[in-house]
Protein backbone atom coordinates (compact mmCIF):
# COMPACT_ATOMS: atom_id res chain seq x y z
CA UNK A 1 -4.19 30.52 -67.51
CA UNK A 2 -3.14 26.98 -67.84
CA UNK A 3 0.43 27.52 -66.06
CA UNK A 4 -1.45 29.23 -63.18
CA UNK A 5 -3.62 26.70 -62.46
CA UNK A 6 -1.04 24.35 -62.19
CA UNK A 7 0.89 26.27 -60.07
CA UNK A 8 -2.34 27.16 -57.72
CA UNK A 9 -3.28 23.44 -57.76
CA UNK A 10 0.09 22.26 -56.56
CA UNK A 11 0.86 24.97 -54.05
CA UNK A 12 -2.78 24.03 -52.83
CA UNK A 13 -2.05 19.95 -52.70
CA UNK A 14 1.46 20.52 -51.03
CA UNK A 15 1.18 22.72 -48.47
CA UNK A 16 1.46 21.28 -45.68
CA UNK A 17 4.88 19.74 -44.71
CA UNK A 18 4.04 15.91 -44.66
CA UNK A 19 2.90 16.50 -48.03
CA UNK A 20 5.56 18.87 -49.71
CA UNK A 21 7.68 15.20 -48.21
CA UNK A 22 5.52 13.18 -49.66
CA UNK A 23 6.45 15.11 -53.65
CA UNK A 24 9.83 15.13 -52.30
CA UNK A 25 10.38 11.44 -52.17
CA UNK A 26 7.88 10.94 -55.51
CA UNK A 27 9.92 13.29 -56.95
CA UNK A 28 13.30 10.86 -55.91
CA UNK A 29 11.44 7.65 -56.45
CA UNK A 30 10.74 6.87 -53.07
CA UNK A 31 7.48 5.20 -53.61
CA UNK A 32 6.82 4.12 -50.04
CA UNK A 33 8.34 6.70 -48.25
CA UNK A 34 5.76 8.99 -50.59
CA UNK A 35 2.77 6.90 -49.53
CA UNK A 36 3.48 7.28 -46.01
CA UNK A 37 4.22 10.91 -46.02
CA UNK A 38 0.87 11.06 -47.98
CA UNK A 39 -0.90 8.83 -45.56
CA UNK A 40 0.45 11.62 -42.80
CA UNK A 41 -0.51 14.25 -45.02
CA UNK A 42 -4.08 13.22 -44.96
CA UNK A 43 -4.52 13.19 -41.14
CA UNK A 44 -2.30 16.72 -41.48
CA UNK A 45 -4.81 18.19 -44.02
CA UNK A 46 -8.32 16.12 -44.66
CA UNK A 47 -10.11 18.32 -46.75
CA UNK A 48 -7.42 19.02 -49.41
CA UNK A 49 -8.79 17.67 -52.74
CA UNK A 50 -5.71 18.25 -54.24
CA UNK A 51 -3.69 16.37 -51.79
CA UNK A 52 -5.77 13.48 -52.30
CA UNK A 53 -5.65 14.01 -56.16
CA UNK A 54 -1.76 13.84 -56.28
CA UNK A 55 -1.91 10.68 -53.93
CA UNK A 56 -4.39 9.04 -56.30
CA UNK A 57 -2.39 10.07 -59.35
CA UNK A 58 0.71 8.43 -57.79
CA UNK A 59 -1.02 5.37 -57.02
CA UNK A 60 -2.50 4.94 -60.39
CA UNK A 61 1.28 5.54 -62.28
CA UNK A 62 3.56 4.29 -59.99
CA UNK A 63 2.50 0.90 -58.23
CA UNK A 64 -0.80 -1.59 -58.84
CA UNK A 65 -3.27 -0.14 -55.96
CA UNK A 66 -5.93 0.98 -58.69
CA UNK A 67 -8.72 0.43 -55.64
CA UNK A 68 -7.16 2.83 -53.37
CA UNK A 69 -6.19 5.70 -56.12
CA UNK A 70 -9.93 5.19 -56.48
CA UNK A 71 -10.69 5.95 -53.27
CA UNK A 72 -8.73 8.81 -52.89
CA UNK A 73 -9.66 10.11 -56.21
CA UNK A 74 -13.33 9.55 -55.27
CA UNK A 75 -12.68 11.93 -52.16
CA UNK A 76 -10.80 14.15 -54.18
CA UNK A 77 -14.15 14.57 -56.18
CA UNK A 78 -16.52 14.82 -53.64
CA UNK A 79 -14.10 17.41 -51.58
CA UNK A 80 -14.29 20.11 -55.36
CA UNK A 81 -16.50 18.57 -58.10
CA UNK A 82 -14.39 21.26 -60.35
CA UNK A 83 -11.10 19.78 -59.57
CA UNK A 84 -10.45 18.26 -63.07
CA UNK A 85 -7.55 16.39 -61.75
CA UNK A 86 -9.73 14.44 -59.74
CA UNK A 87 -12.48 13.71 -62.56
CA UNK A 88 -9.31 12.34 -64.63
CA UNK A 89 -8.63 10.45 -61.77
CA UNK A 90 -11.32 8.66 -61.52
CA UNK A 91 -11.62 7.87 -64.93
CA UNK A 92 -8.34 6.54 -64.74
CA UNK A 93 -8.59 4.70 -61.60
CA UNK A 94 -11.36 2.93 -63.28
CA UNK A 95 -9.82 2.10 -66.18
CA UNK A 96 -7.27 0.56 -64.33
CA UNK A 97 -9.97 -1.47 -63.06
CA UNK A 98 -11.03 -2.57 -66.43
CA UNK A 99 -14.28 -1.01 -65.88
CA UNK A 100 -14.52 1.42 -69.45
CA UNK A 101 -18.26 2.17 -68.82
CA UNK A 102 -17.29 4.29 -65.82
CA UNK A 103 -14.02 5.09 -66.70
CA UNK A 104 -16.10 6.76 -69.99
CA UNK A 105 -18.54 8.28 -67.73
CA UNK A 106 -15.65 10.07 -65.92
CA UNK A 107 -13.60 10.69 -68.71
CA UNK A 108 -16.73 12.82 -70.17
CA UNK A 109 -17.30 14.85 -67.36
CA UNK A 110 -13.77 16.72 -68.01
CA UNK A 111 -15.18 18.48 -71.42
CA UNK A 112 -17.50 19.92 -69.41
CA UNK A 113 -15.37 21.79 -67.12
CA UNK A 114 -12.93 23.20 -69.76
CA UNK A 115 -10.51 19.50 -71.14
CA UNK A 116 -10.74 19.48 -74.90
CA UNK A 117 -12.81 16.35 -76.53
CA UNK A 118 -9.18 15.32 -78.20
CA UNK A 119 -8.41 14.61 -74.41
CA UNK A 120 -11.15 12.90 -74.09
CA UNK A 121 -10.52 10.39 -77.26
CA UNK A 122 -7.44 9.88 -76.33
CA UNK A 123 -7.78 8.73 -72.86
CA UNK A 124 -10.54 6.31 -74.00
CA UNK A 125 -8.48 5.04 -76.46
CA UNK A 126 -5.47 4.61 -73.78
CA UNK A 127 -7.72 2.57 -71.93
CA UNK A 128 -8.85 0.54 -74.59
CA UNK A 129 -5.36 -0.50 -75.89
CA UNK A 130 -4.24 -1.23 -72.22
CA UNK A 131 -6.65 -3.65 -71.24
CA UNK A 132 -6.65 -5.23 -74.12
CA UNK A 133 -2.90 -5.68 -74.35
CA UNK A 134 -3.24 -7.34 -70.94
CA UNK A 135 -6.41 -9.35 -72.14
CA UNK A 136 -6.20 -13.19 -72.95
CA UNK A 137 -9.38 -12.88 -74.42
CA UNK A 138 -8.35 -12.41 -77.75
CA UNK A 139 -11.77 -11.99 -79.24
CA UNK A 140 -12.16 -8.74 -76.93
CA UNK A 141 -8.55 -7.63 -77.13
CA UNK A 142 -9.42 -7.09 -81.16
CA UNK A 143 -12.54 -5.74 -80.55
CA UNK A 144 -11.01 -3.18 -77.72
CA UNK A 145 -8.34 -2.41 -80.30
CA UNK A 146 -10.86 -1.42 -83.05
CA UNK A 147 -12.84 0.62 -80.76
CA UNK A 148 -9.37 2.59 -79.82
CA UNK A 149 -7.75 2.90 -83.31
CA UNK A 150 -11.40 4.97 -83.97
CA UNK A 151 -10.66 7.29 -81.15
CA UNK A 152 -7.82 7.82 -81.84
CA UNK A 153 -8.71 8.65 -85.45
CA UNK A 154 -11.19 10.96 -84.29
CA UNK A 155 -8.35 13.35 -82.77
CA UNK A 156 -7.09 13.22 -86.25
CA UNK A 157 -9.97 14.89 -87.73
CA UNK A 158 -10.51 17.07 -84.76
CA UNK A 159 -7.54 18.60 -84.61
CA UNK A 160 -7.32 19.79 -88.35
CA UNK A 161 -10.31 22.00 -87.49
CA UNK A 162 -8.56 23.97 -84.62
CA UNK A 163 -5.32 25.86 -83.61
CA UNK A 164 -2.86 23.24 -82.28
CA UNK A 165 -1.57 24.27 -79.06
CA UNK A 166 1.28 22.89 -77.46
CA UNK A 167 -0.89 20.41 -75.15
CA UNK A 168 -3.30 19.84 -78.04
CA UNK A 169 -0.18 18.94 -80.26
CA UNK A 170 1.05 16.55 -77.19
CA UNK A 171 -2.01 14.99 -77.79
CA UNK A 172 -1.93 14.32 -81.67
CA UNK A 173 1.59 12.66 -81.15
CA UNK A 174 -0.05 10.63 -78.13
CA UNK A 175 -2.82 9.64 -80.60
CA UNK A 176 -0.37 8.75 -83.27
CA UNK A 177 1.80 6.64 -81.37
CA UNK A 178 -0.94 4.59 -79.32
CA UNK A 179 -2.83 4.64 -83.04
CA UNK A 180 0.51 2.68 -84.56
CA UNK A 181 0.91 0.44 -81.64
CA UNK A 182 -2.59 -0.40 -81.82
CA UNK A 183 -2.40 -1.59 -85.46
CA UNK A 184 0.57 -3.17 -84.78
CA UNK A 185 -0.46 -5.45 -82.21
CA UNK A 186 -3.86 -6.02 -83.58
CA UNK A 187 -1.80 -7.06 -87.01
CA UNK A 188 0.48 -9.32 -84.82
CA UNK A 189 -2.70 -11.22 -83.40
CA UNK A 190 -4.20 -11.67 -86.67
CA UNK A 191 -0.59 -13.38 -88.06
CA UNK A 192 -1.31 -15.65 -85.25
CA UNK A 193 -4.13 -16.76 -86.31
């Protein structure tokens, strides 16, 4: 069901020829050449949420423009308020923003239309450990870290309850490594001190 809904959602975002370019050059690397192909894309084909969902997604991993995968990821939203992608989007977008409160309030929304509450602690806890690796606040960089090392724990204890599927399983190991990079740094700044 998964697999098909994959497949659906990216025959749906690409399929109209300014955006099957824009994956194209994503796909090579190409970051600008994909943002204008995508920019195209979007006059081609306004009302594809998924279109806008793969720009935002691209915008969020591959360059700094967390205000415009926003955007788009808003749009993406308010085109299919079931389009997960987009919900994660958001959440993301404002994470990237170092704004957890709505980042959190996104993040939520995605166990309600079908993403697992391991997904959920783990993308918190992402968050957490990212701004506060980039935080010069040290003070709130230990405080973020403590807050993610318990979501991340929580997956721990969640996950012993349930079958382990491949994507849940991706999601322990995610857990564990952000877990031991989070007590590592948070050790680090407390040798510092």
């Amino acid at each position: 069901m998964e697999k098909s809904y994959k497949t659906d959602r990216v025959s749906e975002a690409f399929r109209s020829e300014y955006a099957r370019f824009a994956k194209s050059h994503t796909d090579r690397g190409e970051i600008d050449k994909a943002i204008e192909m995508y920019e195209l894309a979007l006059v081609d084909d306004p009302i594809n949420s998924y279109l806008y969902d793969r720009y935002a997604w691209l915008l969020i991993n591959k360059t700094n423009n967390f205000e415009k995968a926003l955007f788009l990821s808003e749009k993406a939203f308010e085109l299919d308020q079931n389009n997960i992608d987009a919900m994660v989007n958001v959440a993301l977008s404002y994470y990237k923003l170092k704004n957890i409160k709505k980042g959190d309030e996104f993040i939520e929304l995605c166990v309600k239309k079908g993403r697992s509450e391991s997904f959920v602690f783990l993308r918190k806890g992402i968050a957490r450990y990212q701004i506060a690796k980039n935080s010069s606040d040290n003070k709130y960089a230990v405080s973020l870290y403590n807050e993610a090392i318990k979501f991340f724990n929580k997956i721990g204890y969640n996950t012993k309850s349930e079958a382990i599927t491949g994507y849940e399983a991706k999601i322990r190991d995610d857990a564990v490594r952000y877990h031991n990079l989070s007590l590592k740094r948070l050790n680090d700044m407390k040798f510092k001190n």
